[in-house]
Structure formats: C-alpha cells, structure tokens
Protein backbone atom coordinates (compact mmCIF):
# COMPACT_ATOMS: atom_id res chain seq x y z
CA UNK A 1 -48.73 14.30 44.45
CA UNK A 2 -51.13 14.06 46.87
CA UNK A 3 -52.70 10.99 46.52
CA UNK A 4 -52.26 9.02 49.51
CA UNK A 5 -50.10 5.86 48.90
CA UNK A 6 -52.45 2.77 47.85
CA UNK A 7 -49.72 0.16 47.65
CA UNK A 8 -48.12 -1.20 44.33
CA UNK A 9 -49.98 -2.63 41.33
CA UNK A 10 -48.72 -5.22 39.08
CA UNK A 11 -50.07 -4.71 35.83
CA UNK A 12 -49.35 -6.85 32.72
CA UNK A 13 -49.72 -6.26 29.13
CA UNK A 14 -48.27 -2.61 30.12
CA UNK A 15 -46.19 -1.51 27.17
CA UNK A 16 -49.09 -0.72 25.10
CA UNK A 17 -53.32 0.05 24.92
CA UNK A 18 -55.60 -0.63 28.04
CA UNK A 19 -52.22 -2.14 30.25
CA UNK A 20 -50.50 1.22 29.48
CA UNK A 21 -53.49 3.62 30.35
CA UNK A 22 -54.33 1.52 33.75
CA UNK A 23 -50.87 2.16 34.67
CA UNK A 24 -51.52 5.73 34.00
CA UNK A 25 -54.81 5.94 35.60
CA UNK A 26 -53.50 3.58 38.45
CA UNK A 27 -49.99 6.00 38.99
CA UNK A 28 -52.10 8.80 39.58
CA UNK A 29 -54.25 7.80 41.91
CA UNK A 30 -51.41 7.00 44.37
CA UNK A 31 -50.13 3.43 43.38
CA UNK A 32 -46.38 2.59 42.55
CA UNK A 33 -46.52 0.01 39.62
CA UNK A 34 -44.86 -3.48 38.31
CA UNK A 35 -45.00 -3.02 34.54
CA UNK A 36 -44.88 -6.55 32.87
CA UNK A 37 -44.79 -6.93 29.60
CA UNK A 38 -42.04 -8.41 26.74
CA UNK A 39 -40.80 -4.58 24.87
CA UNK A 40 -38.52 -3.69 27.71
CA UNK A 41 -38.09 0.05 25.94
CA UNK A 42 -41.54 1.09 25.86
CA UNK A 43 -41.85 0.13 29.52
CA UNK A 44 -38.85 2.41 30.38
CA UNK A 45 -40.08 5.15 28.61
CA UNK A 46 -43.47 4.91 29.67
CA UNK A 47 -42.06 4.05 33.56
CA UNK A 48 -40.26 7.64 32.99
CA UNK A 49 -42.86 9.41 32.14
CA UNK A 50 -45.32 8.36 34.91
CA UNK A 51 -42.54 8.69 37.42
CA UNK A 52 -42.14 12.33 36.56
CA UNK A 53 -45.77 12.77 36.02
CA UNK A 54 -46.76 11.39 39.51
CA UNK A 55 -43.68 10.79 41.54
CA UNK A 56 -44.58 7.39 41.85
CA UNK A 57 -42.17 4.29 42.12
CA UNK A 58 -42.29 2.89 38.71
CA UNK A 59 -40.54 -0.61 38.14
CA UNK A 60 -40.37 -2.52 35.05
CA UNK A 61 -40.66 -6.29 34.69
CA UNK A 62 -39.94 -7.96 31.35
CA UNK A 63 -41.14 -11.02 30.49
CA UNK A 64 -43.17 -12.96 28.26
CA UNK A 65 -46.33 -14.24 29.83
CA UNK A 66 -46.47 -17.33 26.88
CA UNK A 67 -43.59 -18.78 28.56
CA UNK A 68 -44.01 -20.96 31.80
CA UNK A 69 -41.06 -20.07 33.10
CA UNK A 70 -41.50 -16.65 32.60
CA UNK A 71 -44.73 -16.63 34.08
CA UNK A 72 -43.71 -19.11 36.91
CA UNK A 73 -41.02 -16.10 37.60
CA UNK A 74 -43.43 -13.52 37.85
CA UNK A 75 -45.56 -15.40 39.96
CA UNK A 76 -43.08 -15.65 42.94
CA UNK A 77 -42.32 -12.11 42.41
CA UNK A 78 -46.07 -11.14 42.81
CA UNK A 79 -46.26 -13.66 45.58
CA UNK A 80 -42.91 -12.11 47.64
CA UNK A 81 -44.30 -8.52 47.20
CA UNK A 82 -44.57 -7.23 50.30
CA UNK A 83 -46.71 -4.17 49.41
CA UNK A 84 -48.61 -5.80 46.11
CA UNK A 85 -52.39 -4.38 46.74
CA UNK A 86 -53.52 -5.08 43.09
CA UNK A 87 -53.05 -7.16 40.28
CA UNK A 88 -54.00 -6.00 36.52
CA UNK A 89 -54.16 -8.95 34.49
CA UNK A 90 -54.43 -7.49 31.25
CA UNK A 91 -52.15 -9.06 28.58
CA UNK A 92 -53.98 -11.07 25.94
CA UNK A 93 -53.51 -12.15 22.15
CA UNK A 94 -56.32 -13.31 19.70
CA UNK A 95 -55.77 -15.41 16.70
CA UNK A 96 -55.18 -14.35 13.07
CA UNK A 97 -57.53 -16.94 11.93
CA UNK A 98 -59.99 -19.86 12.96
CA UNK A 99 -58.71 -22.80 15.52
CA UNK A 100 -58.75 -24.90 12.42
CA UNK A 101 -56.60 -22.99 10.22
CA UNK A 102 -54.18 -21.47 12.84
CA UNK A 103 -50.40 -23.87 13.57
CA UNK A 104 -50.87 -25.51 16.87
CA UNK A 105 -47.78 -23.65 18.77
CA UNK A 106 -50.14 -20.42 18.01
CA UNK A 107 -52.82 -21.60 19.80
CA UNK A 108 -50.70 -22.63 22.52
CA UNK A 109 -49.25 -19.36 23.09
CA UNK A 110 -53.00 -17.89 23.27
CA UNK A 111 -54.01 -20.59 25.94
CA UNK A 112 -50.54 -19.82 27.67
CA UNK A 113 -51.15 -15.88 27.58
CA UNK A 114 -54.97 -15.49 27.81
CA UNK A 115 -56.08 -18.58 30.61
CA UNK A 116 -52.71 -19.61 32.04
CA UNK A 117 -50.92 -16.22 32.98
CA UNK A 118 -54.06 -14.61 34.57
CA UNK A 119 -54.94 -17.80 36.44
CA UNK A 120 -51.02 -18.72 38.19
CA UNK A 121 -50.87 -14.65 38.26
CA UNK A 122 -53.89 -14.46 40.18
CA UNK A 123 -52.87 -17.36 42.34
CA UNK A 124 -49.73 -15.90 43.47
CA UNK A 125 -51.71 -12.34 43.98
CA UNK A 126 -54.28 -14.14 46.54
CA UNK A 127 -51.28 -16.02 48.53
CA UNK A 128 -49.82 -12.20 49.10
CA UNK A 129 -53.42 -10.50 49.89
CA UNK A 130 -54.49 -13.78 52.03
CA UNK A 131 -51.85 -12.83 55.24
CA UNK A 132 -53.25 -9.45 54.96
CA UNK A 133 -57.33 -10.47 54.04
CA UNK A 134 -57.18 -7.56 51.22
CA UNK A 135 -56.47 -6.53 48.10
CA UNK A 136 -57.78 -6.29 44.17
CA UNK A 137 -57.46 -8.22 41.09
CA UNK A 138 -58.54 -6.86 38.00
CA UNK A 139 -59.05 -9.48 34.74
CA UNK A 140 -59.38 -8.56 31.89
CA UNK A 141 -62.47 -10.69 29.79
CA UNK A 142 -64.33 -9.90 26.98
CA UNK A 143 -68.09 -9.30 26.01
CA UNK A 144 -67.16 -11.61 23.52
CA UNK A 145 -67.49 -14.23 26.83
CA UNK A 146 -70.98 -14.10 26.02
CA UNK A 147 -71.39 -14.27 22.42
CA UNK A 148 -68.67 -16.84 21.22
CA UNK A 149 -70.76 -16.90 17.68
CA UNK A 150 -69.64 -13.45 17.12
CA UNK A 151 -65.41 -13.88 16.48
CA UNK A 152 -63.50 -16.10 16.46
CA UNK A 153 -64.73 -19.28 18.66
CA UNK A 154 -60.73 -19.92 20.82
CA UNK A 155 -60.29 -16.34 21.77
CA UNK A 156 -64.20 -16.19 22.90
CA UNK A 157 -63.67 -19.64 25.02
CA UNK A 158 -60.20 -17.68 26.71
CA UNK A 159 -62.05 -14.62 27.67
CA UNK A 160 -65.06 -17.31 28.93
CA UNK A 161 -62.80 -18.54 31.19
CA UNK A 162 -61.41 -15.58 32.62
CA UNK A 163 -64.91 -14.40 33.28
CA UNK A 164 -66.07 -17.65 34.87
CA UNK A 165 -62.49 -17.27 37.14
CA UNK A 166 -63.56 -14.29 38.23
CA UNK A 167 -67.40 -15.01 39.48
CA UNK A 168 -66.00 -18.08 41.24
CA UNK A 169 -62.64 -15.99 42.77
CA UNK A 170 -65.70 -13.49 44.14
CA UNK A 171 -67.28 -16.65 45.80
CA UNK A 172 -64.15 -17.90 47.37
CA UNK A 173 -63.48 -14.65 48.60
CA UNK A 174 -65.98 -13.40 49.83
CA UNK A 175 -65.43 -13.45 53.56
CA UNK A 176 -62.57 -10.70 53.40
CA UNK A 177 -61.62 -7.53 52.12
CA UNK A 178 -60.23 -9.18 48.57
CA UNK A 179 -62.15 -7.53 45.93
CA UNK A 180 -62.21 -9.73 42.51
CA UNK A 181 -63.67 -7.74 38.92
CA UNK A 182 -63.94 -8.83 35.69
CA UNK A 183 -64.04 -6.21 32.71
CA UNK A 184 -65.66 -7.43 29.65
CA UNK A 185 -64.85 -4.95 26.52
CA UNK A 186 -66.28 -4.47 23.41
CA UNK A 187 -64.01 -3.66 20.39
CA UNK A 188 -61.89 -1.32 21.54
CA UNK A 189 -58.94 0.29 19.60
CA UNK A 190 -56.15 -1.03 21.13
CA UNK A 191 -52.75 -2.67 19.04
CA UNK A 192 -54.58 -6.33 19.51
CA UNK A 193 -56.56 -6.08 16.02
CA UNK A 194 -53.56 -4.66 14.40
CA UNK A 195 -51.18 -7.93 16.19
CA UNK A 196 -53.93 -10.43 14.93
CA UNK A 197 -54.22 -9.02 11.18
CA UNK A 198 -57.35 -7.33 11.66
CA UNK A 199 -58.75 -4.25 10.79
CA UNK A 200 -60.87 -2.11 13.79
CA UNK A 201 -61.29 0.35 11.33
CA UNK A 202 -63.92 -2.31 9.49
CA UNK A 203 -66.33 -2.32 11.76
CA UNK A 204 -68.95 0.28 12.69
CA UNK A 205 -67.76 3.16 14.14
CA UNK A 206 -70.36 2.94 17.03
CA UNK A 207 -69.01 -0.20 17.97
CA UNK A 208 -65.70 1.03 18.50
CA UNK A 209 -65.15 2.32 22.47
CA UNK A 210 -61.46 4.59 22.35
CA UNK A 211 -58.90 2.85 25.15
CA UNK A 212 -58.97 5.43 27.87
CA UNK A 213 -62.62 5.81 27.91
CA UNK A 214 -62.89 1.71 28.59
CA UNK A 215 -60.28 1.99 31.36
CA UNK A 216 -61.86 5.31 32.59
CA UNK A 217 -65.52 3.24 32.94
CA UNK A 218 -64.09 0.39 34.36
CA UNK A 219 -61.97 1.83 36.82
CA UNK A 220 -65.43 3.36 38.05
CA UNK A 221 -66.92 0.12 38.18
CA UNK A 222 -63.91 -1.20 40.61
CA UNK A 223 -64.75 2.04 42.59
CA UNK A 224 -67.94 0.39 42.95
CA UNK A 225 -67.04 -2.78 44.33
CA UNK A 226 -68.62 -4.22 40.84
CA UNK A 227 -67.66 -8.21 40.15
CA UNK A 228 -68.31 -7.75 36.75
CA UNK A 229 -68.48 -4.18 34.44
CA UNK A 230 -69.27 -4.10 31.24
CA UNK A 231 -68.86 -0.26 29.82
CA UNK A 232 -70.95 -0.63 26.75
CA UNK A 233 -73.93 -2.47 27.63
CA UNK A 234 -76.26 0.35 28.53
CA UNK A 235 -79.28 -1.64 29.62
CA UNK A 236 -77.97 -3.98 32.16
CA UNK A 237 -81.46 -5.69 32.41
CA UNK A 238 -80.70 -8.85 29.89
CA UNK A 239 -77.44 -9.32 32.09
CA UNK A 240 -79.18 -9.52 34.95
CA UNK A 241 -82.07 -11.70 33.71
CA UNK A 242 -79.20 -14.04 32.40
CA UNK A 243 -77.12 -14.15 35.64
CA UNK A 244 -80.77 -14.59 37.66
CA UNK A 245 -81.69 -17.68 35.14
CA UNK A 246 -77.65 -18.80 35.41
CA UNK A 247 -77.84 -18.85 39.50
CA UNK A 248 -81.47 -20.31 39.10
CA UNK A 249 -80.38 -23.89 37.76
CA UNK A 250 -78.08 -24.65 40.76
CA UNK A 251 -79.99 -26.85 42.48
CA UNK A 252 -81.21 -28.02 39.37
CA UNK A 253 -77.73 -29.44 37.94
CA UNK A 254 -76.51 -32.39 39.94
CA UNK A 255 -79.11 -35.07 40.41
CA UNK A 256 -79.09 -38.83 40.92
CA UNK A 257 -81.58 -39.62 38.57
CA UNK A 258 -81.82 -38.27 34.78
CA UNK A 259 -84.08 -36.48 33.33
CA UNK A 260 -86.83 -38.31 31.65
CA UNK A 261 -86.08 -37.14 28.27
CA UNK A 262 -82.97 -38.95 28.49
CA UNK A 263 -85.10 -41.98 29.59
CA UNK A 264 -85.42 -44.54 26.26
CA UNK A 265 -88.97 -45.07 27.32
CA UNK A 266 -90.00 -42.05 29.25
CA UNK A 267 -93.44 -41.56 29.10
CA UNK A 268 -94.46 -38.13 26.75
C-alpha cells in the first residue's frame, strides 16, 4: 500500500452495511481499524480480507454496544489507544413498531445503542485526541433528525440527538484540530430494515441510496471539513435557511420576562 499511515479508526456497527464499507473505505486509505460489533465471525472474516487487501492492522473488538458494561469496556479501550485518530460511531437499531406498542426492554436497548454508545464512545475518543488537540469523530444521524413525522417518532428523537451532539461537539471544539461530522442518511439499503421487520424494497426506488455510494459521499464531505453532510439533499438552500433561522433565535431564547402572549392580560 502506499497510503501513508493515518492512525487507527475505531469503527462500530462493523460486521455489516455502512460500518463494514467505512472500514473498507477507511483501510484503504491508510488507517489500521478497531472493528466493534457483537458477530465476532463476520468481523474475522471481514478483518481478513481487508488485511490482505490493504496490509493494514485489522483488530476485532466484540461487544454489544446495548450493554453498559460492554460499552463502558470499549470506552477505556478507545480512551487508552495510543494511536486512535478516528472514531466511527455507526451502530444503530430502529424499532419494529411504534413507542407505544414496542416492550419497554426494546426501547431500552435502542436508547442504549443509538444515544448512549455514541455519546460515552465519543467521550472517551475526545479524552485520547485532547493530549494530542486532533483527531475525527464520525456519527452517524439520520435525515430522519429533521422530519420525526416521517417514521417512527423514538428512532427519529435518537438520530435528533446524535445530530444535536454533533453541532454542539463542533462548538466545543473548535479551538483545535478535532474535527466533529454528522452524516444524516436517507433510506439506505443496509440489514437495519430487514433487523426491524421492514421492507426497503416498499418504498420508492428513488428514495433508496445503495450503502457504498452513502459512505462514498460522506467520506467526501469529511474530506471537506463538513460538520454536517447530508448525501441526498441536492439543494442545500432549505438547510441553510433552517440552520440561519435556528442560530437566529439565540439571543432570543433566554429572557427574564415572558412574552406577552403568555401574559393573562397582555394587551392585543
């Protein structure tokens, strides 16, 4: 290979769909990789392949990212890493059903995987970059983020969060070389629909991006420094309206007084 060495990157979710391809992707451009995810034999077989492939170090990690002690455990091992220069947090569920319908220790394991491993993951990756004043996290949202009326109302508030996470990561960053993006797909055809008992094949084919073409776009948009990418929104103007209007009410939010409406006998 010759690539020149760009550190190792942890990437979770890796047995299967977008984890698997960004460890591809991330192998040949010169990383050595952490794959963490629970199916121990895909790992090693993908780990195999990449290391012949590329030459690079490929390690695999089990563990399952709905368990706190499993992700406390990964945590310190991201955290001791004396080389770690990115983190892929990329592993995510989605419920088979509505919040109201689904068995509590479901949703649990949702929160666990989709807001709790990213955020103690992405802890433990800033206390390694901090000594140095660099390094990368990539999370994983959804457009879905922005449209919670469009699927199912938990999964939309997870991804939410991981985009908010992200925006306010770039802010507390943003004195050093740490570089923070948030990727926001649309349906993509990954195993997730087929895990949550849904069908990808049901919805319009143009709505449908294919895995390596998502991880293809947004590894362009990390090239680019982007905060937040978003392959299939061609017209970025509405986004940029909304985060202009979003950054807009700042000043606007926190005030002694309220506002009249709220007044019982504001005048009109």
């Amino acid at each position: 290979m010759t690539n020149t060495f760009k550190g190792t990157a942890f990437v979770t979710g890796a047995s299967s769909g977008l984890g698997a391809i960004y460890a591809d992707r991330l192998a040949r451009r010169g990383y050595d990789l952490v794959l963490i995810a629970r199916d121990k034999a895909r790992m090693d077989t993908l780990a195999a392949k990449l290391h012949h492939d590329t030459g690079s170090r490929v390690v695999v990690l089990p563990a399952d990212l709905t368990d706190a002690a499993q992700i406390a455990h990964v945590a310190q091992t991201i955290a001791a890493a004396p080389d770690i220069t990115l983190l892929v947090n990329n592993a995510g569920i989605s419920l088979s059903g509505s919040l109201e319908a689904t068995a509590a220790d479901q949703v649990s394991q949702l929160v666990m995987l989709n807001v709790m491993a990213p955020t103690l993951l992405a802890k433990a990756a800033l206390q390694a970059f901090r000594p140095k004043g660099a390094g990368a996290i990539i999370n994983l949202s959804s457009v879905l983020a922005l449209a919670p009326e469009m699927f199912e109302s938990t999964y939309s508030a997870t991804k939410a969060f991981v985009l908010n996470l992200s925006q306010g990561l770039t802010h507390d960053t943003k004195d050093t070389d740490i570089h923070v993006q948030a990727v926001l797909p649309g349906a993509t055809r990954t195993e997730i629909w087929e895990r949550s008992g849904k069908d990808v094949n049901s919805l319009p084919a143009e709505w449908v991006m294919d895995a390596d073409v998502l991880v293809d776009a947004a590894l362009l948009g990390f090239d680019r420094g982007e905060t937040i990418t978003i392959p299939p929104l061609h017209d970025l103007a509405g986004w940029d309206a909304m985060q202009a209007a979003r950054l807009g009410l700042g000043g606007q939010l926190s005030r002694r007084e309220v506002a009249p409406r709220y007044r019982e006998h504001a005048e009109i």
